[in-house]
Protein backbone atom coordinates (compact mmCIF):
# COMPACT_ATOMS: atom_id res chain seq x y z
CA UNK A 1 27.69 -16.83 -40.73
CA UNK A 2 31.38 -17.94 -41.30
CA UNK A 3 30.86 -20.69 -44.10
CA UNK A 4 32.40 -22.37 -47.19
CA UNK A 5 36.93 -22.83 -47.28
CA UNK A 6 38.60 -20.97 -44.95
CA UNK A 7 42.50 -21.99 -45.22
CA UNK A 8 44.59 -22.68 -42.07
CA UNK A 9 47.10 -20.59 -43.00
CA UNK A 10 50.70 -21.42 -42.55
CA UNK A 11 53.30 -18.77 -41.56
CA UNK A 12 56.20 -18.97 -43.96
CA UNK A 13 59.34 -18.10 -42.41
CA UNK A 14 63.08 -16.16 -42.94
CA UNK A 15 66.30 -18.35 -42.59
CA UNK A 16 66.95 -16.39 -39.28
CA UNK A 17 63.53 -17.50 -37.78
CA UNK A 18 61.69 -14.28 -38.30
CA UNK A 19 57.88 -14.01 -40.24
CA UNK A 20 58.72 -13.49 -43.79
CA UNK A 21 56.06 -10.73 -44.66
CA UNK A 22 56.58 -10.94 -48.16
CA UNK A 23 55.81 -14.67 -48.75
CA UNK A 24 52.87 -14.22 -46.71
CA UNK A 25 51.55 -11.46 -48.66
CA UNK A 26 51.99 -13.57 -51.91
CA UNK A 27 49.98 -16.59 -49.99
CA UNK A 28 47.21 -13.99 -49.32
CA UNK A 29 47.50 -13.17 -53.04
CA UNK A 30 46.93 -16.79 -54.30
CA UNK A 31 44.21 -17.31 -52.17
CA UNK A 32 42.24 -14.29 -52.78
CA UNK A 33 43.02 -15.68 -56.86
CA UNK A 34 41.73 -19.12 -56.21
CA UNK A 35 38.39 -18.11 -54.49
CA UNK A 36 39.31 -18.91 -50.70
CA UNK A 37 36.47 -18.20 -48.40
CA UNK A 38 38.37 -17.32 -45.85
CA UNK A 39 41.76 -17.32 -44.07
CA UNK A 40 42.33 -18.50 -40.37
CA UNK A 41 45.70 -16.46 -39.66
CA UNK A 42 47.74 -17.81 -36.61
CA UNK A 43 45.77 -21.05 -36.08
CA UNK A 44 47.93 -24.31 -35.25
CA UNK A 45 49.18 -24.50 -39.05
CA UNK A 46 50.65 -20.93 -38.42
CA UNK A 47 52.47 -22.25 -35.78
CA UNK A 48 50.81 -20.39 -32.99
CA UNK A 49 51.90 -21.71 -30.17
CA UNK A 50 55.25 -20.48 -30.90
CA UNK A 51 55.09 -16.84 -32.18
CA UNK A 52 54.69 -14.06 -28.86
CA UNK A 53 51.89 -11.79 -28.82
CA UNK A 54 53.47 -8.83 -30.77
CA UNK A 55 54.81 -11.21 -33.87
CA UNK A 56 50.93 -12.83 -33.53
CA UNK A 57 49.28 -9.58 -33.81
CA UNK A 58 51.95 -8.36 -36.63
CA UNK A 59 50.82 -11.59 -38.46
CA UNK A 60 47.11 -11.14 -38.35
CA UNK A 61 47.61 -7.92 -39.12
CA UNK A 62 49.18 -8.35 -42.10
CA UNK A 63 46.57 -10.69 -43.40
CA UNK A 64 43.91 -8.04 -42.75
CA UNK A 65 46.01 -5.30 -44.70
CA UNK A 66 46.34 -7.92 -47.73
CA UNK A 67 42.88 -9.03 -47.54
CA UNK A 68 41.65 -6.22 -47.57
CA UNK A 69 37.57 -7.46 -46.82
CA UNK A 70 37.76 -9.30 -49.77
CA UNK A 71 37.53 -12.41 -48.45
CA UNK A 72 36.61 -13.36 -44.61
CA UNK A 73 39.83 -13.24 -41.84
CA UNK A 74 39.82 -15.44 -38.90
CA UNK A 75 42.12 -15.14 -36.36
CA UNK A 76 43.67 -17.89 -33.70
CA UNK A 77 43.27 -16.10 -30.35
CA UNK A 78 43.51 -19.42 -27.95
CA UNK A 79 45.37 -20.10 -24.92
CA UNK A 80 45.40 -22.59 -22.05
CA UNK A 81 45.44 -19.85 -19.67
CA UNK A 82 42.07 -17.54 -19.91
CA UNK A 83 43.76 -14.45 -18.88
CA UNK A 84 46.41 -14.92 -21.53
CA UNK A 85 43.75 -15.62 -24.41
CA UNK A 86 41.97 -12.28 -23.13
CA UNK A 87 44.85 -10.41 -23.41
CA UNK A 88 45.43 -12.07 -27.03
CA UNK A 89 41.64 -11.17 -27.89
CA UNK A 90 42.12 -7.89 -26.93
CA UNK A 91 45.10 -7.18 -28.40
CA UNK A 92 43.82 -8.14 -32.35
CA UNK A 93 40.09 -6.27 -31.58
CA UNK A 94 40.56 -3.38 -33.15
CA UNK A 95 40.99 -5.06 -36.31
CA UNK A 96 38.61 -5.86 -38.91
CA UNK A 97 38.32 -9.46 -38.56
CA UNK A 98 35.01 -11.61 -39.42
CA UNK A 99 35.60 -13.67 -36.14
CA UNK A 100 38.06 -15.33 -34.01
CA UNK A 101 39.17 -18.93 -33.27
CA UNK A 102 39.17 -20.11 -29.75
CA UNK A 103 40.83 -23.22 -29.02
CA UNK A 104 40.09 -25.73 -26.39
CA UNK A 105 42.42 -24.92 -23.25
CA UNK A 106 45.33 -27.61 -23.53
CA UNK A 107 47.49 -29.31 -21.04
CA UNK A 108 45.33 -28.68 -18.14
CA UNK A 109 42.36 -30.26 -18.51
CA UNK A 110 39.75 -27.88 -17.41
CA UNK A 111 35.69 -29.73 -16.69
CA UNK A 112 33.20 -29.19 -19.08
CA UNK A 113 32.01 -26.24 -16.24
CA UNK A 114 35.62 -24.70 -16.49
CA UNK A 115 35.50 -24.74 -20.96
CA UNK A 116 32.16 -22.73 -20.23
CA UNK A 117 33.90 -20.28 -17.67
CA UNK A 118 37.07 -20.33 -20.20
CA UNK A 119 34.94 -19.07 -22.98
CA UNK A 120 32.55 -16.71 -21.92
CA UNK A 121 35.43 -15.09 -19.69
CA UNK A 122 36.92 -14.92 -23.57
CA UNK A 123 34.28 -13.82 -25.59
CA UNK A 124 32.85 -11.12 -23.22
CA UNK A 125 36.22 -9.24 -23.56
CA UNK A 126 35.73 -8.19 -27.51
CA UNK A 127 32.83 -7.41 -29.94
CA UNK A 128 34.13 -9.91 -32.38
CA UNK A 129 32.33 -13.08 -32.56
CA UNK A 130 34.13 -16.19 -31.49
CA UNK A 131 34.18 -19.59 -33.54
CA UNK A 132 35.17 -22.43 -30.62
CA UNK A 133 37.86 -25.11 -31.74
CA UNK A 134 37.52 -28.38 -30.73
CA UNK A 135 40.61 -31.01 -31.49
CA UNK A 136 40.74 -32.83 -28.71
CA UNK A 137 43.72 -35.24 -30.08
CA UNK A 138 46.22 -32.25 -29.65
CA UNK A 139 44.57 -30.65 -26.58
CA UNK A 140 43.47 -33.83 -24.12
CA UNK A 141 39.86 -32.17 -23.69
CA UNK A 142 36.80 -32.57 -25.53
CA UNK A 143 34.25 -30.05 -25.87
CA UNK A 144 31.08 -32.05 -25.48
CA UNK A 145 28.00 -31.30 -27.65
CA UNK A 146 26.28 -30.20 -24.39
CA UNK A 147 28.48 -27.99 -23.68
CA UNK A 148 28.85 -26.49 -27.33
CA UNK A 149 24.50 -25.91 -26.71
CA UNK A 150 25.33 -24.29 -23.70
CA UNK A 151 28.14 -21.70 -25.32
CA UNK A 152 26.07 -21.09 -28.37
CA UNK A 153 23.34 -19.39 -25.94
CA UNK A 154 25.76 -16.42 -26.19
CA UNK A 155 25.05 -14.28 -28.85
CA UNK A 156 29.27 -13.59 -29.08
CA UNK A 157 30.16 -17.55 -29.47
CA UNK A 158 29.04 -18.15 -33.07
CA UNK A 159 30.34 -21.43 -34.27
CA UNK A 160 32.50 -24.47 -34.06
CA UNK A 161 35.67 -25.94 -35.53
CA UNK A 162 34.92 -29.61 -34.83
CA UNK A 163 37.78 -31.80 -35.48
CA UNK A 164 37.02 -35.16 -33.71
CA UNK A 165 36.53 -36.36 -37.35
CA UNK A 166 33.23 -38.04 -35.87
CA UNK A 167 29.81 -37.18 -38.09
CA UNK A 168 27.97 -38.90 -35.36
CA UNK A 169 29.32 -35.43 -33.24
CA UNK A 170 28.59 -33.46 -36.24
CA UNK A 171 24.84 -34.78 -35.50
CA UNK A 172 24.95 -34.46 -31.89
CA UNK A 173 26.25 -30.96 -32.32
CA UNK A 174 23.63 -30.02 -34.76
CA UNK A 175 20.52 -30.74 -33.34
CA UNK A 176 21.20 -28.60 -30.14
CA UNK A 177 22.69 -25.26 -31.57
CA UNK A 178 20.56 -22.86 -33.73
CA UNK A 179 20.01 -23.15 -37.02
CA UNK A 180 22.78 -19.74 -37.74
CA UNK A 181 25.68 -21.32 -35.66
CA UNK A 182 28.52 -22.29 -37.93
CA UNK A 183 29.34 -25.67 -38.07
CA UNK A 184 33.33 -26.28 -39.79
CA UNK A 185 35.04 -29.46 -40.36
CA UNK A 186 38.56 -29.18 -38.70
CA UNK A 187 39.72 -32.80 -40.09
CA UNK A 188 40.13 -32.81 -43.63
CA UNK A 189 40.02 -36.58 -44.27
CA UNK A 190 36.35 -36.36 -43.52
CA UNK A 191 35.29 -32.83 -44.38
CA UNK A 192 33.32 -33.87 -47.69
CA UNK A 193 30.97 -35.93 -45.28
CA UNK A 194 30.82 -33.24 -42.68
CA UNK A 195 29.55 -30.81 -45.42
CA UNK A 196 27.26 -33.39 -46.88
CA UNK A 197 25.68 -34.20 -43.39
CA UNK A 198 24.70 -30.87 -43.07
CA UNK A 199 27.83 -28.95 -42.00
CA UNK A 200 28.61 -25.03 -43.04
CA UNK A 201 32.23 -24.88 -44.18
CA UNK A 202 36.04 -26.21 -43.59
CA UNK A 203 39.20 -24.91 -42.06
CA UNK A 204 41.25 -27.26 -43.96
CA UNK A 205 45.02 -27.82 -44.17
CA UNK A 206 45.00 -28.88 -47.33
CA UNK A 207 43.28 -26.10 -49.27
CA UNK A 208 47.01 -24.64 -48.21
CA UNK A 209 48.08 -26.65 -51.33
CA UNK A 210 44.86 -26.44 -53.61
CA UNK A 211 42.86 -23.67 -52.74
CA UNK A 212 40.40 -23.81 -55.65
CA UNK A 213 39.12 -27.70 -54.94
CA UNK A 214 38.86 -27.40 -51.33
CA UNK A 215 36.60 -23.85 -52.27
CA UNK A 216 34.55 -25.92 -55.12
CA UNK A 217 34.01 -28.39 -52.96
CA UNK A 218 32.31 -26.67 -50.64
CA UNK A 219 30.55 -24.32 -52.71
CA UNK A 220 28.87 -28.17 -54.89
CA UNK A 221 27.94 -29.28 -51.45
CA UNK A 222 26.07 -26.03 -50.39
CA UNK A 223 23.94 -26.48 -54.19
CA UNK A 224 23.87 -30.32 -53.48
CA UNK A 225 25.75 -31.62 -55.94
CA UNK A 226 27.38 -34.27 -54.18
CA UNK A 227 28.98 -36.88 -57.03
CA UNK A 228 30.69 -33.64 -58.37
CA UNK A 229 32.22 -32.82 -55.03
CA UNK A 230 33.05 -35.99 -53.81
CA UNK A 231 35.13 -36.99 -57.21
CA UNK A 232 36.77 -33.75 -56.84
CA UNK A 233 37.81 -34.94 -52.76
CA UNK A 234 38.74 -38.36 -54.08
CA UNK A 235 41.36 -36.53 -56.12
CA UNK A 236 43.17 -35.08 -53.09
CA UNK A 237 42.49 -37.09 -50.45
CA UNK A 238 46.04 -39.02 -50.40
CA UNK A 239 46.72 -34.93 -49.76
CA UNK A 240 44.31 -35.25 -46.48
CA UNK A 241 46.16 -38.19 -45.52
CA UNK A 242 49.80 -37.62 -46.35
CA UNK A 243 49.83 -33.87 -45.19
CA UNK A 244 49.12 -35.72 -41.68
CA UNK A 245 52.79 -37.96 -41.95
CA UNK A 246 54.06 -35.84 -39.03
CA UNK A 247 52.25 -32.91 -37.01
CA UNK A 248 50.73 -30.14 -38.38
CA UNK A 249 51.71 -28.10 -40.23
CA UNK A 250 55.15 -29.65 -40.98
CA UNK A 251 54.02 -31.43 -43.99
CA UNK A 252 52.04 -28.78 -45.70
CA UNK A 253 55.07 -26.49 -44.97
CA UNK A 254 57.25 -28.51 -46.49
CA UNK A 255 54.78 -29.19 -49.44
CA UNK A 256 54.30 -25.53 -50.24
CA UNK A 257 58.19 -25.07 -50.25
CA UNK A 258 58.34 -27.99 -52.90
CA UNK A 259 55.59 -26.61 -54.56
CA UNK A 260 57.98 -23.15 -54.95
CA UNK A 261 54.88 -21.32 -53.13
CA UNK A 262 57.36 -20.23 -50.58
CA UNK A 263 60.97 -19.28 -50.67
CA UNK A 264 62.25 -21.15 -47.20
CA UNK A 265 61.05 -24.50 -45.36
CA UNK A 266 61.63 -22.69 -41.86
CA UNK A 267 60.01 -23.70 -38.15
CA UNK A 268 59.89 -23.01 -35.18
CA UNK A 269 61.27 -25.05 -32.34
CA UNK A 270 60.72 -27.40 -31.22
CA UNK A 271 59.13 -28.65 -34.80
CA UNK A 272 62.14 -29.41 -37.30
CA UNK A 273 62.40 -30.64 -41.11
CA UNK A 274 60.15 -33.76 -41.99
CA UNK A 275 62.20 -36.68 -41.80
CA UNK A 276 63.33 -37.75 -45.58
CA UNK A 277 61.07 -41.03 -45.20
CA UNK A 278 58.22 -38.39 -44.95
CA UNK A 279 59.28 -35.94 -47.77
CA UNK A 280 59.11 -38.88 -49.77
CA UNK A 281 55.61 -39.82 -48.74
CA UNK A 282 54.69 -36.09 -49.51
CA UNK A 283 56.43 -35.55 -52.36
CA UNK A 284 54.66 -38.70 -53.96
CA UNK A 285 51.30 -37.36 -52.58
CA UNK A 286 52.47 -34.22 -54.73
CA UNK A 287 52.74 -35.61 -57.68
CA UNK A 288 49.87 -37.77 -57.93
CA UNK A 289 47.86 -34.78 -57.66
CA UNK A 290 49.46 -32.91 -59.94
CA UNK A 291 50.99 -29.98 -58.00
CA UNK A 292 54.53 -30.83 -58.98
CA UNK A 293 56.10 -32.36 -61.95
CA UNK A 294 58.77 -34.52 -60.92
């Protein structure tokens, strides 16, 4: 089972545009110091939707070389098109990754019928179990908790990144899958109650930034210690909110350049530089947590 803080990693960049192995290497390094779970490599904070195929795969695979099985690797392999998500799946199986993440189809709008068509098509095409990803703010489709019952039937479709930021779907969810089906927060503002009510784990944006929180959070919640994890969220939740002043992952980008943990604040088109109103809301989020000093 895929449990506990997995990190939504971000893809640091080169000045010219390209994937700046090194910096990534070093980000795999502070997370395997700070007691990450996991990393999700190529997920919507590492800009996805706007690296090809070959610079996807040369991402992921860098992750698995650095990781090196000593934590869990999860990798984005989701597409609006099922043939193209195939092809992705395919591509990254021969690695050795714990599982991959399988996005909702955006833009088109498939029925509930066509997400079950979408995914099975998906996860019949590798051995490597597939954690579905629900977010249905940035995709216009909702996976229902019927349908999530339905897909968990197949022994390749292990889990679920829910990030409706409803508990109530948490609950829904939960009483129809079994008992070994991964359930992970995908909204950070609301992760500490998702864990509490029962959930497995958290791909979280803002463990990006502190790494060893977001993993003792989850770790009190699985002993049930909840007053020690939930002071340690209230710390960072202006984090959970601020990281959020423009899309993912343009924040957190530009919060781990301030915070010196990469060399370049560098996107992809078409996302650009936070606007200075919002480096000032994150650089004040910054330093009332303590990650920078003035």
């Amino acid at each position: 089972m895929i449990r506990g803080s997995l990190v939504a990693l971000i893809t640091p960049m080169n000045p010219d545009g390209t994937v700046d192995f090194d910096s990534l290497d070093a980000l795999v390094d502070f997370h395997l110091a700070a007691g990450t779970h996991g990393i999700v490599a190529v997920g919507t904070t590492g800009e996805s939707a706007t690296l090809p195929v070959d610079e996807h795969l040369a991402v992921v695979t860098r992750v698995v070389d650095r990781a090196a099985g000593r934590l869990k690797v999860v990798a984005g392999n989701g597409a609006n098109s099922t043939a193209e998500a195939i092809e992705l799946t395919q591509a990254m199986s021969h690695l050795k990754l714990d599982a991959f993440l399988n996005v909702t189809p955006y833009y088109n709008k498939p029925s509930q019928k066509g997400l079950i068509a979408h995914f099975e098509a998906i996860a019949q095409s590798s051995e490597i179990p597939q954690i579905l990803y629900n977010v249905p703010g940035r995709t216009a489709v909702d996976l229902l908790p019927e349908t999530v019952a339905e897909l968990a039937k197949n022994p390749k479709i292990q889990g679920i990144k829910e990030a409706t930021g409803s508990i109530e779907r948490l609950r829904q969810i939960k009483a129809l899958v079994p008992e070994d089906f991964s359930l992970l927060s995908g909204d950070d503002a609301t992760s500490f109650e998702f864990l509490k009510a029962g959930g497995h784990g958290v791909i979280s944006v803002t463990a990006n930034l502190t790494p060893e929180k977001s993993a003792k959070i989850c770790d009190l919640t699985a002993q049930g210690q909840y007053d020690e994890a939930k002071a340690i969220d209230d710390g960072i939740q202006v984090l959970h909110k601020d990281l959020f002043v423009e899309s993912n992952p343009v924040p957190v980008k530009w919060a781990l350049y301030r915070m010196q943990k990469i060399p370049f604040c560098i996107f992809r088109l078409p996302l650009t530089m936070p606007e200075p109103n919002s480096q000032k809301v994150i650089e004040q989020a910054l330093l009332e947590t303590g990650l920078i000093n003035d």
